[in-house]
N, C-alpha and C. Protein backbone atom coordinates (compact mmCIF):
# COMPACT_ATOMS: atom_id res chain seq x y z
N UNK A 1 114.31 84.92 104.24
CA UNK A 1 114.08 86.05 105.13
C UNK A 1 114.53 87.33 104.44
N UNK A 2 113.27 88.45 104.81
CA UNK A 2 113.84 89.42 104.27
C UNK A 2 114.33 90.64 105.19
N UNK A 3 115.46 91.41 105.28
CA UNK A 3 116.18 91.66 106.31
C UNK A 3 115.97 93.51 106.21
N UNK A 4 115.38 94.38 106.81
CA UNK A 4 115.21 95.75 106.47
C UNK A 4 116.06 96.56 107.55
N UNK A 5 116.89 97.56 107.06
CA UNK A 5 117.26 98.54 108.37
C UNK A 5 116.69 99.60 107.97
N UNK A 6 116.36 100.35 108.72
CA UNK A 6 116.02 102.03 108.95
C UNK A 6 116.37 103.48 109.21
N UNK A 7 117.27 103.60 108.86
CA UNK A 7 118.15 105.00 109.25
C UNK A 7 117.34 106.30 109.55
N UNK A 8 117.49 106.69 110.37
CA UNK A 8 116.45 108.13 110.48
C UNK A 8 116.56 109.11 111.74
N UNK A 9 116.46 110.16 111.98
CA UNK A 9 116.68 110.84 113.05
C UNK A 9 115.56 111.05 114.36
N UNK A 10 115.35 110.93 115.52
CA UNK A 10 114.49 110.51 116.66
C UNK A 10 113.44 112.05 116.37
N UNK A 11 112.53 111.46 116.40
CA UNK A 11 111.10 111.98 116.35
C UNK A 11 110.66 111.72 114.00
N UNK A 12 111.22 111.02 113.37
CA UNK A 12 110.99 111.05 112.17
C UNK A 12 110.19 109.71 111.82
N UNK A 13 110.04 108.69 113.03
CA UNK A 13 108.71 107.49 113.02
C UNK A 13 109.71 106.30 112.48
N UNK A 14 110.92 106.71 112.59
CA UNK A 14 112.12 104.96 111.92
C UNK A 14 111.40 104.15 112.83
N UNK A 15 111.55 104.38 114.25
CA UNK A 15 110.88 103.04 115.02
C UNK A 15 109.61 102.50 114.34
N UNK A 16 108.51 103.61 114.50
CA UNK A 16 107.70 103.28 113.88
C UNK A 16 107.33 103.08 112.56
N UNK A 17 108.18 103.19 111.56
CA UNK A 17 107.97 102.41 110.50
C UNK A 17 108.46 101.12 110.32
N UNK A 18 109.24 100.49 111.07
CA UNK A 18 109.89 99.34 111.79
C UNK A 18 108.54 98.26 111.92
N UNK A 19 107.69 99.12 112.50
CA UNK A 19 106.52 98.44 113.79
C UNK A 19 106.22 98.26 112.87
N UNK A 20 105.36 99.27 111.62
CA UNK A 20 104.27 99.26 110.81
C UNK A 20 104.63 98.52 109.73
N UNK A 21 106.12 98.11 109.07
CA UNK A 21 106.16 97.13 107.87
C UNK A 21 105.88 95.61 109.14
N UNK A 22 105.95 95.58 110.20
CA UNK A 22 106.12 93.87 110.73
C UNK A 22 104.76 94.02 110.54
N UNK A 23 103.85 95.14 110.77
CA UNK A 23 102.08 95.04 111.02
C UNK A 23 101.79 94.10 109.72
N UNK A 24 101.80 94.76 108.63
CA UNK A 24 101.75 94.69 107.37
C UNK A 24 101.91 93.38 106.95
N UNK A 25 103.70 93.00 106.90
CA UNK A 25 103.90 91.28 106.86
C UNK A 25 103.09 90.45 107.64
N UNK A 26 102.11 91.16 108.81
CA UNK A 26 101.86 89.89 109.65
C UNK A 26 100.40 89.87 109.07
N UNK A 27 99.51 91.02 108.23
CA UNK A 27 98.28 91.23 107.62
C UNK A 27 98.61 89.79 106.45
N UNK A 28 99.59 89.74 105.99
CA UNK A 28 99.90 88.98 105.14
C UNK A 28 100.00 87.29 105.64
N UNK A 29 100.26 86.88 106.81
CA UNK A 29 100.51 86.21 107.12
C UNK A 29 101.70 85.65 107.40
N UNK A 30 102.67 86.20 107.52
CA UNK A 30 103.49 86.26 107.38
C UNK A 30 104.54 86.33 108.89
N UNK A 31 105.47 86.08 109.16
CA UNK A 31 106.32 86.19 110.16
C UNK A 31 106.90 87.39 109.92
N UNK A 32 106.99 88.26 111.44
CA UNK A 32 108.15 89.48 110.80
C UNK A 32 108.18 89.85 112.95
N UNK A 33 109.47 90.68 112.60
CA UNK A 33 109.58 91.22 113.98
C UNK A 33 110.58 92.84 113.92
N UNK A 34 110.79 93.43 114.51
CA UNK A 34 110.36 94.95 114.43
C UNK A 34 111.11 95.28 115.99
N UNK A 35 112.29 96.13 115.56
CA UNK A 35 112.80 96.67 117.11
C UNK A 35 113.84 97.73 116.84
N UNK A 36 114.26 98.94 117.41
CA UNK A 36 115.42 99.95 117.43
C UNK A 36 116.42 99.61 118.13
N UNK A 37 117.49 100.45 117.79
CA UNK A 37 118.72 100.43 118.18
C UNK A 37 118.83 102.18 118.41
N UNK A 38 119.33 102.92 119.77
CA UNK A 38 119.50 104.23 119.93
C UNK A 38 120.55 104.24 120.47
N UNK A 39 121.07 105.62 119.85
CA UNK A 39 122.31 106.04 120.61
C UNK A 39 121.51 107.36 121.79
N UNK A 40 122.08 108.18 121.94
CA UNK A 40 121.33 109.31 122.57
C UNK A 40 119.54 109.48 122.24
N UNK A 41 118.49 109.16 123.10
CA UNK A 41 117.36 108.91 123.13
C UNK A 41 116.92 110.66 122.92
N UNK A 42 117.29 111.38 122.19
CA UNK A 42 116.62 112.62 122.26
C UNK A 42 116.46 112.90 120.31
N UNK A 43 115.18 113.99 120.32
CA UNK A 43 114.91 114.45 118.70
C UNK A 43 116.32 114.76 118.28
N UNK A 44 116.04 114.59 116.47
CA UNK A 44 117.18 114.70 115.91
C UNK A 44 118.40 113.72 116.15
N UNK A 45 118.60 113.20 117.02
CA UNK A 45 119.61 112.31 117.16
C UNK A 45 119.22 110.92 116.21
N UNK A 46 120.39 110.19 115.30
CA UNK A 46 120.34 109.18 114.40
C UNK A 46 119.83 108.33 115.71
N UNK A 47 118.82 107.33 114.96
CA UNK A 47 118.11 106.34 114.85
C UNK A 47 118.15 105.39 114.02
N UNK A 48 118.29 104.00 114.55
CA UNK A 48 118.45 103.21 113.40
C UNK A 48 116.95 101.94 114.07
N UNK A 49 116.47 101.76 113.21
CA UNK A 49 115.23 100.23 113.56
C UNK A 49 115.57 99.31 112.29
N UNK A 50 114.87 98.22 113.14
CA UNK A 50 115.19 97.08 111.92
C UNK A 50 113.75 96.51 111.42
N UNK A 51 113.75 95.81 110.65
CA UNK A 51 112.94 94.93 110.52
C UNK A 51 112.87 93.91 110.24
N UNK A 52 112.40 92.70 110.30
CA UNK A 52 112.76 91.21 109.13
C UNK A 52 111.31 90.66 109.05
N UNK A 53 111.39 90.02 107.92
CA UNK A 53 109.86 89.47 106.90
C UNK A 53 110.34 88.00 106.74
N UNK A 54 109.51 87.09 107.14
CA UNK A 54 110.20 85.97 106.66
C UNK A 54 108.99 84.90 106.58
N UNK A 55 108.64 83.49 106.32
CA UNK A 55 107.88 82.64 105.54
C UNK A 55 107.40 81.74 106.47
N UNK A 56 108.61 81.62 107.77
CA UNK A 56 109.06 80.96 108.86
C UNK A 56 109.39 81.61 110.24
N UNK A 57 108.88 80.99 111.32
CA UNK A 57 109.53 81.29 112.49
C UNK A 57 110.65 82.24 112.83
N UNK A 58 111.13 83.28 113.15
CA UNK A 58 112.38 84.31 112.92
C UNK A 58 112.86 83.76 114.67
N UNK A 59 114.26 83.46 114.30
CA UNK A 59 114.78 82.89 115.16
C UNK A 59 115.90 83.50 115.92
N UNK A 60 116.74 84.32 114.91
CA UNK A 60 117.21 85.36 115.56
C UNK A 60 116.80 87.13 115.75
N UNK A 61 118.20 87.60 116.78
CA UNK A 61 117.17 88.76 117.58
C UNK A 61 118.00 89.61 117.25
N UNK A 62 119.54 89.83 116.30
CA UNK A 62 120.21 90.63 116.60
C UNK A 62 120.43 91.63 115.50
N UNK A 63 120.87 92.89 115.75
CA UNK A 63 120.56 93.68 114.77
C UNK A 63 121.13 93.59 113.16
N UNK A 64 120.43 94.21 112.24
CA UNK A 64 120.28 93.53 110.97
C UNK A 64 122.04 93.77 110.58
N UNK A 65 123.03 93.38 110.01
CA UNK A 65 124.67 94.17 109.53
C UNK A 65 124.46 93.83 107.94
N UNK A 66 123.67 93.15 107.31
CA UNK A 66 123.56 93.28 105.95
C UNK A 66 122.06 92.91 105.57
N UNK A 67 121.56 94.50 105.10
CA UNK A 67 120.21 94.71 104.96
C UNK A 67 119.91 94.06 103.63
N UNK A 68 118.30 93.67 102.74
CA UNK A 68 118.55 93.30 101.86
C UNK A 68 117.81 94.88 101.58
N UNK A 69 117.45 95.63 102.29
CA UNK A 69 116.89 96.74 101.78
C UNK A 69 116.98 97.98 102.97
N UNK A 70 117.40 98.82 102.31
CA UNK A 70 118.13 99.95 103.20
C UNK A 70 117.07 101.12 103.42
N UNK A 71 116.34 101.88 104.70
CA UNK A 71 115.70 102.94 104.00
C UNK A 71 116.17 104.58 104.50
N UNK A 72 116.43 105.45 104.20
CA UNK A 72 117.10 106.59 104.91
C UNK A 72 116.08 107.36 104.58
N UNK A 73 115.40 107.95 106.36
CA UNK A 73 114.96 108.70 106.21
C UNK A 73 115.07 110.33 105.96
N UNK A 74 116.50 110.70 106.16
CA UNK A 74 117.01 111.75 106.96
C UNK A 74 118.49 112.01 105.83
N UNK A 75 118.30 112.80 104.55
CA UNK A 75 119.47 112.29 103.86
C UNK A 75 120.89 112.85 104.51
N UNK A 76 120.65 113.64 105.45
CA UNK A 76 121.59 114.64 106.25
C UNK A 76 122.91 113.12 106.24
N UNK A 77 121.84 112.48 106.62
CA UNK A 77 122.71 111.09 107.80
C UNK A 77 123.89 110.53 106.66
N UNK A 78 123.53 110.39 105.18
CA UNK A 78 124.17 109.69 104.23
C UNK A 78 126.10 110.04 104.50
N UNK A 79 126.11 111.37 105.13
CA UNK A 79 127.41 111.43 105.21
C UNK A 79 128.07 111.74 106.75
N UNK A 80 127.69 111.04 107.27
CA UNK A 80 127.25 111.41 108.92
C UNK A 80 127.10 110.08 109.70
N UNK A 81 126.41 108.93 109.43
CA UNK A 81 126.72 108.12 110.41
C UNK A 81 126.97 106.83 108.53
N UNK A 82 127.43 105.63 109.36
CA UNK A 82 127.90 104.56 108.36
C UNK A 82 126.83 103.93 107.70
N UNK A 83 125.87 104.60 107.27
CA UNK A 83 124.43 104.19 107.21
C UNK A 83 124.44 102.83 105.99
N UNK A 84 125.92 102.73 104.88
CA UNK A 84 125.94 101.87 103.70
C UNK A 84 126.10 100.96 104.64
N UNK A 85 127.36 100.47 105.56
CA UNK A 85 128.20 99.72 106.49
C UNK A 85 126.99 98.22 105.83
N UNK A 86 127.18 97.18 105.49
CA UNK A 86 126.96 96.00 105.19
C UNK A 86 126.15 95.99 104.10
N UNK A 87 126.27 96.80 103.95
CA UNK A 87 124.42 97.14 102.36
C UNK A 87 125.75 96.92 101.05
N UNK A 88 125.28 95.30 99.98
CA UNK A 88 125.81 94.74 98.90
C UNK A 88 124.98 95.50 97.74
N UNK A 89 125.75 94.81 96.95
CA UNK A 89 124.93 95.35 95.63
C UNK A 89 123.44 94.68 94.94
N UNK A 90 123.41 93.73 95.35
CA UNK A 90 121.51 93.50 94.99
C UNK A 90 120.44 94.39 96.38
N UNK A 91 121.16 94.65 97.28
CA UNK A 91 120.26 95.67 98.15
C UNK A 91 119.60 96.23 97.42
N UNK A 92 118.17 96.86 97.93
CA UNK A 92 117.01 98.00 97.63
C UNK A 92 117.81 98.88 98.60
N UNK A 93 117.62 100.49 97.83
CA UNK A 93 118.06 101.61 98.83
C UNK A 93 116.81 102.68 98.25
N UNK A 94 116.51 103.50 99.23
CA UNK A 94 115.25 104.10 98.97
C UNK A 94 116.01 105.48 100.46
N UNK A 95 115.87 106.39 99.42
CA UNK A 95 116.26 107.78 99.95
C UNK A 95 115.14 108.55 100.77
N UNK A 96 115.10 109.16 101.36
CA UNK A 96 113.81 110.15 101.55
C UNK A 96 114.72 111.60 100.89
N UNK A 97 113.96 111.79 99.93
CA UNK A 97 115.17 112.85 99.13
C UNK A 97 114.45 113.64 97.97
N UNK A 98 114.22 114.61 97.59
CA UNK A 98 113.67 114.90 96.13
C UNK A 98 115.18 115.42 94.80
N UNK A 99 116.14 114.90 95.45
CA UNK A 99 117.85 115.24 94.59
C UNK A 99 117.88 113.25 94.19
N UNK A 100 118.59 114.42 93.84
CA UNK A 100 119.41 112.71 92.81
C UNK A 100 120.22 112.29 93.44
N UNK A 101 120.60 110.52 93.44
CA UNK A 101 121.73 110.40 94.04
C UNK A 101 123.34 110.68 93.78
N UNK A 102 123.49 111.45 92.62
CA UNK A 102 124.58 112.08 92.40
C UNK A 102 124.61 113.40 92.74
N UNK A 103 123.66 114.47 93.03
CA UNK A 103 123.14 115.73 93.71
C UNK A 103 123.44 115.12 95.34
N UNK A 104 123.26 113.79 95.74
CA UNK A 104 123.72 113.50 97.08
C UNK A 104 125.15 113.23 97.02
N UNK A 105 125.82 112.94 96.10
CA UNK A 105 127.34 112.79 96.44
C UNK A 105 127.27 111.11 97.02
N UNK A 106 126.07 110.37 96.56
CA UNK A 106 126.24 108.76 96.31
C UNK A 106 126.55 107.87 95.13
N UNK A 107 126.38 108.83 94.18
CA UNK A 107 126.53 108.01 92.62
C UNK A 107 127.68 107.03 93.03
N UNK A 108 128.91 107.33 93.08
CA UNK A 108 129.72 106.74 92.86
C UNK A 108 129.80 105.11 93.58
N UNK A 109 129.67 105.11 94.81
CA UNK A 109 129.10 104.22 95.51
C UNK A 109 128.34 103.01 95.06
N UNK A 110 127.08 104.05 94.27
CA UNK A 110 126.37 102.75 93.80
C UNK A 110 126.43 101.78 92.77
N UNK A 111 127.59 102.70 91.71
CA UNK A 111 127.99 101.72 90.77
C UNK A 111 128.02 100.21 91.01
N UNK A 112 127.39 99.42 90.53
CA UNK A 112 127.29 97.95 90.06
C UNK A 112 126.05 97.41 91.00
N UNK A 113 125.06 98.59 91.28
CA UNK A 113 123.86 98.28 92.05
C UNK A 113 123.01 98.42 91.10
N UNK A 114 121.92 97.13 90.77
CA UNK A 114 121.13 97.00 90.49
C UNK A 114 119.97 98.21 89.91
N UNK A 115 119.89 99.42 89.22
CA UNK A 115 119.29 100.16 89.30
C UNK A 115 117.62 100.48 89.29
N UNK A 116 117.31 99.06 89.18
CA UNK A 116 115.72 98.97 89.47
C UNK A 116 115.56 98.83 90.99
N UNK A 117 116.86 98.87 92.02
CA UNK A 117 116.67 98.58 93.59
C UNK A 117 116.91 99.90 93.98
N UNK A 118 117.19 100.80 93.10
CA UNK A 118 117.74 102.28 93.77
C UNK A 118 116.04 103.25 93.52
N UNK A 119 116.00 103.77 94.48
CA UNK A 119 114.89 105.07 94.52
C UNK A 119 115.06 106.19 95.40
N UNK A 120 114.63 107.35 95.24
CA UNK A 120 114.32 108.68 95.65
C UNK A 120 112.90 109.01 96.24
N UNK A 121 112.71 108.80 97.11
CA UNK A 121 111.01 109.57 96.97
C UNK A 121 111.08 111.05 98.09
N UNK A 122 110.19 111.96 97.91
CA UNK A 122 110.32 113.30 98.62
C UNK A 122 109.63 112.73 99.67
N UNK A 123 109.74 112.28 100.41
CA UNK A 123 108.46 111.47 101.44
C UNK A 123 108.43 112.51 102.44
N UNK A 124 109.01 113.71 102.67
CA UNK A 124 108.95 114.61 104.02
C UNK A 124 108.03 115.47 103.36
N UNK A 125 107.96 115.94 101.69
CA UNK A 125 107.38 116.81 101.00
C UNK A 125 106.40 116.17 100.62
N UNK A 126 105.66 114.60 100.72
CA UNK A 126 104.57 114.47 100.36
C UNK A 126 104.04 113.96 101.95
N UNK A 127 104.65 113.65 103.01
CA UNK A 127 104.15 113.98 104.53
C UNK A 127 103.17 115.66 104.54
N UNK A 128 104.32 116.23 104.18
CA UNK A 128 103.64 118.08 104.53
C UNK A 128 102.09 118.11 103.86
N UNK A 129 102.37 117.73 102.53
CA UNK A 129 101.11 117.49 102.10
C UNK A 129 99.86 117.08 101.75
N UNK A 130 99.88 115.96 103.04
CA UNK A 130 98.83 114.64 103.24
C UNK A 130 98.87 114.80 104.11
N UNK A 131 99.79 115.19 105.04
CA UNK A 131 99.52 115.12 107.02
C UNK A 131 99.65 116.50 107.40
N UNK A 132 100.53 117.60 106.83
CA UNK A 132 100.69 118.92 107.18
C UNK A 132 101.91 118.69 108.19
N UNK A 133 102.81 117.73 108.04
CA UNK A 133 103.90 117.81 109.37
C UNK A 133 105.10 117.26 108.55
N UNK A 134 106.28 117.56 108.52
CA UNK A 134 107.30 116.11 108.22
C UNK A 134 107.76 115.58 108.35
N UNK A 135 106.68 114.40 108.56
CA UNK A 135 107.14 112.83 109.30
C UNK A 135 106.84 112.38 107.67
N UNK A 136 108.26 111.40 107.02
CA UNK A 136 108.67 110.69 106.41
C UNK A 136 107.60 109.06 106.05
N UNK A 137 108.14 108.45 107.67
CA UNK A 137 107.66 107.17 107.49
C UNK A 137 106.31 106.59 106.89
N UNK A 138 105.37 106.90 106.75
CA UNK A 138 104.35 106.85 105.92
C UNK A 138 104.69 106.62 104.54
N UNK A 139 104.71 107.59 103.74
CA UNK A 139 105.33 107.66 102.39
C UNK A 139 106.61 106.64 101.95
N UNK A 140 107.54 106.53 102.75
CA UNK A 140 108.75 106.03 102.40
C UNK A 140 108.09 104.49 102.69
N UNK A 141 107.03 104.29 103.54
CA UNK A 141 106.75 102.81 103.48
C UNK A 141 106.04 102.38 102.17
N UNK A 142 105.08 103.32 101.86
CA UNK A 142 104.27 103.19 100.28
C UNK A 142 105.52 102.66 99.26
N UNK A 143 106.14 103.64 99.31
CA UNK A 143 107.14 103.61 98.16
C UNK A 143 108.09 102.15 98.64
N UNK A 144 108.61 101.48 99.58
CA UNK A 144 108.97 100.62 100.09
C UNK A 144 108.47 99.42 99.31
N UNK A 145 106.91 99.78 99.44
CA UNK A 145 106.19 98.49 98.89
C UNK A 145 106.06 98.21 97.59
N UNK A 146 106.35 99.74 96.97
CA UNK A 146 105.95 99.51 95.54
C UNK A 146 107.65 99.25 95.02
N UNK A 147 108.25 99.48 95.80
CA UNK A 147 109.94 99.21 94.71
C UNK A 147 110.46 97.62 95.43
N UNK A 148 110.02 97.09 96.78
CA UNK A 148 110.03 95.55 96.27
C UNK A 148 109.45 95.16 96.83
N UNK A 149 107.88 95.33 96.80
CA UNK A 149 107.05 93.91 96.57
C UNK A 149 107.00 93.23 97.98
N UNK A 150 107.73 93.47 98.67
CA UNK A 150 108.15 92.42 100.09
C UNK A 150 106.72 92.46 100.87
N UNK A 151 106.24 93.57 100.96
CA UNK A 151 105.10 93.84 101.46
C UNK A 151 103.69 94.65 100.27
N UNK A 152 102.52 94.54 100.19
CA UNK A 152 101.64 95.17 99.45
C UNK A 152 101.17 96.54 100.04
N UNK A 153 100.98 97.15 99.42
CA UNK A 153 100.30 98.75 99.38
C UNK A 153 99.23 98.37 100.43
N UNK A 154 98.10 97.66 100.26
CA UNK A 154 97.08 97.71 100.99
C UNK A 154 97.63 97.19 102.17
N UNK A 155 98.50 96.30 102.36
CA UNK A 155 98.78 95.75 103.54
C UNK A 155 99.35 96.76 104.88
N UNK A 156 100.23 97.75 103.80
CA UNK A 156 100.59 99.16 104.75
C UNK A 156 99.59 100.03 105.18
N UNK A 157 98.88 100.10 104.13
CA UNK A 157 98.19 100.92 104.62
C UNK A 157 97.28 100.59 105.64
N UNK A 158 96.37 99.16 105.53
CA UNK A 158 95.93 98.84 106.94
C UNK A 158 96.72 98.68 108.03
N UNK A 159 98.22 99.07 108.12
CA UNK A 159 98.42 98.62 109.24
C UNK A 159 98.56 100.42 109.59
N UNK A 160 98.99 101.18 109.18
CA UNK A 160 98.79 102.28 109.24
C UNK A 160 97.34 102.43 110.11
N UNK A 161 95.94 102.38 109.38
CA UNK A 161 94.56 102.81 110.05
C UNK A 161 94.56 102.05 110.90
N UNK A 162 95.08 101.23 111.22
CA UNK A 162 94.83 100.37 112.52
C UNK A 162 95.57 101.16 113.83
N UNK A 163 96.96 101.40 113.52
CA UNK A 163 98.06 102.27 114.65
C UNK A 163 97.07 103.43 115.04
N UNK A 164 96.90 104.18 114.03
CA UNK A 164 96.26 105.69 113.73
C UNK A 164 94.47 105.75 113.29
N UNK A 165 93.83 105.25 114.11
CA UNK A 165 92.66 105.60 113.25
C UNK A 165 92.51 106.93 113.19
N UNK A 166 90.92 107.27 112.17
CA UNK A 166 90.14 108.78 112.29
C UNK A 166 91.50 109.25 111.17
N UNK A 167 90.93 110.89 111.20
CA UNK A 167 91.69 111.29 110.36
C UNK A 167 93.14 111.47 110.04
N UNK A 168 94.14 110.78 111.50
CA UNK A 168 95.62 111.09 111.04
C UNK A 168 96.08 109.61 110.32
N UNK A 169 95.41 108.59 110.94
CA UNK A 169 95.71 107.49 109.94
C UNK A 169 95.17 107.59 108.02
N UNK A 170 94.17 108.08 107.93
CA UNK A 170 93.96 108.36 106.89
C UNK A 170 94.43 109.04 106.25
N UNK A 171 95.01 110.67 106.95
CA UNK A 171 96.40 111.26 105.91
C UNK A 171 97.48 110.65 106.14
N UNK A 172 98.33 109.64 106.56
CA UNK A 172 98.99 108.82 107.23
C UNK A 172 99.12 107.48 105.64
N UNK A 173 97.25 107.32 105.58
CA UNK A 173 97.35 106.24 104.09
C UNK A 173 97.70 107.17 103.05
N UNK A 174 97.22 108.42 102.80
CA UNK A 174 97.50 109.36 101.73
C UNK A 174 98.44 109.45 101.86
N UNK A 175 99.56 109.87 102.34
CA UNK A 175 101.03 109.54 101.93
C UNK A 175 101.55 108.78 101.61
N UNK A 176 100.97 107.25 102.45
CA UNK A 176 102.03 105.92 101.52
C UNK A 176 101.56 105.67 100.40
N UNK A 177 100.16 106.15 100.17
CA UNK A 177 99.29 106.04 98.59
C UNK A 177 100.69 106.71 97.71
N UNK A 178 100.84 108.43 98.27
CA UNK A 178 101.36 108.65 97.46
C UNK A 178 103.16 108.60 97.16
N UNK A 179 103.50 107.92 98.11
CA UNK A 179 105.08 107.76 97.88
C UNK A 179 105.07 106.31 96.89
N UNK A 180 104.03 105.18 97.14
CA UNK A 180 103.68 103.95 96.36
C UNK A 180 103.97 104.52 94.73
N UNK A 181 102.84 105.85 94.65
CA UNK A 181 102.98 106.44 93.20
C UNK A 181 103.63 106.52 92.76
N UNK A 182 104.86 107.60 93.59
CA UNK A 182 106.13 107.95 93.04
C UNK A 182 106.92 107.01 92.66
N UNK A 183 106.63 105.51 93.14
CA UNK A 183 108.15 105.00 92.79
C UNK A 183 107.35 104.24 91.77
N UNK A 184 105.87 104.12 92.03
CA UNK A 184 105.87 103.29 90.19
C UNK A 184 105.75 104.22 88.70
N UNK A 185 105.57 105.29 89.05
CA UNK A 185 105.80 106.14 88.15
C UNK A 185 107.12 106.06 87.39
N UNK A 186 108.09 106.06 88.88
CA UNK A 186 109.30 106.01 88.27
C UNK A 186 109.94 104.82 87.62
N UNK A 187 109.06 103.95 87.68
CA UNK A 187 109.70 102.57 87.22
C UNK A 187 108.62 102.52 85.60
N UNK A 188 107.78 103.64 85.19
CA UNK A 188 107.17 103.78 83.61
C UNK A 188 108.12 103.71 82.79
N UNK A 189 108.23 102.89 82.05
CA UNK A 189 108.89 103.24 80.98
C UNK A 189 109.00 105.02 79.97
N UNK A 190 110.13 105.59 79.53
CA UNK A 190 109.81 106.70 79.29
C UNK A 190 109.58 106.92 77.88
N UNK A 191 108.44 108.15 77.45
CA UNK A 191 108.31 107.83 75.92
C UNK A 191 108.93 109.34 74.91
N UNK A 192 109.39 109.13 74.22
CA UNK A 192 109.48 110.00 73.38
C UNK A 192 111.12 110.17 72.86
């Protein structure tokens, strides 16, 4: 089983990117289930959703305390609510961020983490520019898929046109197209 939490602030789609990776695993065939946790139900207020992917029947219901993959939509939150709280060192962590994680004041933290599980993507700055708004979840799911695999690119993205048809699901796929990019770009080897 693969175990996802969501960090993000209310109106930024955490629930619904929750919904849309279980869509995805289930395009796959796959078992998955998809639900939030709120403190104060109003915008801006932290949000946390979960998700789990698994091969088999998902048997429990309770919220995720050690993710195998972490996603923050909202980097405000990194020093603001306990968003690491159970996240080990083979975790995936995936920022919504265009800074570094030492420009975030996380480097230190991540020492002895895996650095092919760590990513950055601008997903609010490539939202603005595929949807014109900045909602995150789109993009940060692309990039999700492309840094582990748990789920496929195409699989998001149909579950995306399915939620959203017509044209907001389609700038909706243009963002996870292009957050997918960003993180395999970043995984090119560099030359020179």
């Amino acid at each position: 089983m693969f175990e996802v939490r969501i960090h993000g602030r209310g109106g930024q789609g955490a629930v619904t990117a929750a919904e849309l990776l279980a869509v995805a695993a289930f395009h796959e065939h796959r078992y998955a289930q998809a639900f939030p946790t709120f403190g104060s139900e109003r915008t801006g207020a932290p949000v946390v959703s979960f998700c789990r992917v698994a091969d088999e029947p998902i048997r429990i219901h309770e919220p995720i305390a050690e993710p195998d993959a972490l996603l923050v939509q909202d980097p405000t939150l990194l020093h603001q609510v306990k968003v690491f709280d159970g996240v080990g060192p083979d975790a995936y962590l995936l920022v919504n961020t265009s800074r570094s994680f030492a420009e975030l004041g996380i480097d230190e933290f991540l020492e002895g983490f895996d650095p092919d599980r760590l990513a950055t993507v601008p997903a609010t700055e490539l939202a603005r520019e595929h949807l014109g708004r900045p909602l995150p979840n789109a993009a940060l799911l692309g990039a999700f898929a492309a840094l582990t695999g748990v789920v496929s690119l195409e699989s998001v993205v149909q579950a995306i046109v399915e939620r959203f048809p017509g044209r907001v699901g389609e700038a909706n796929a243009g963002a996870a197209r292009a957050g997918h990019l960003h993180v395999v770009r970043l995984r090119e080897p560099t030359h020179g």
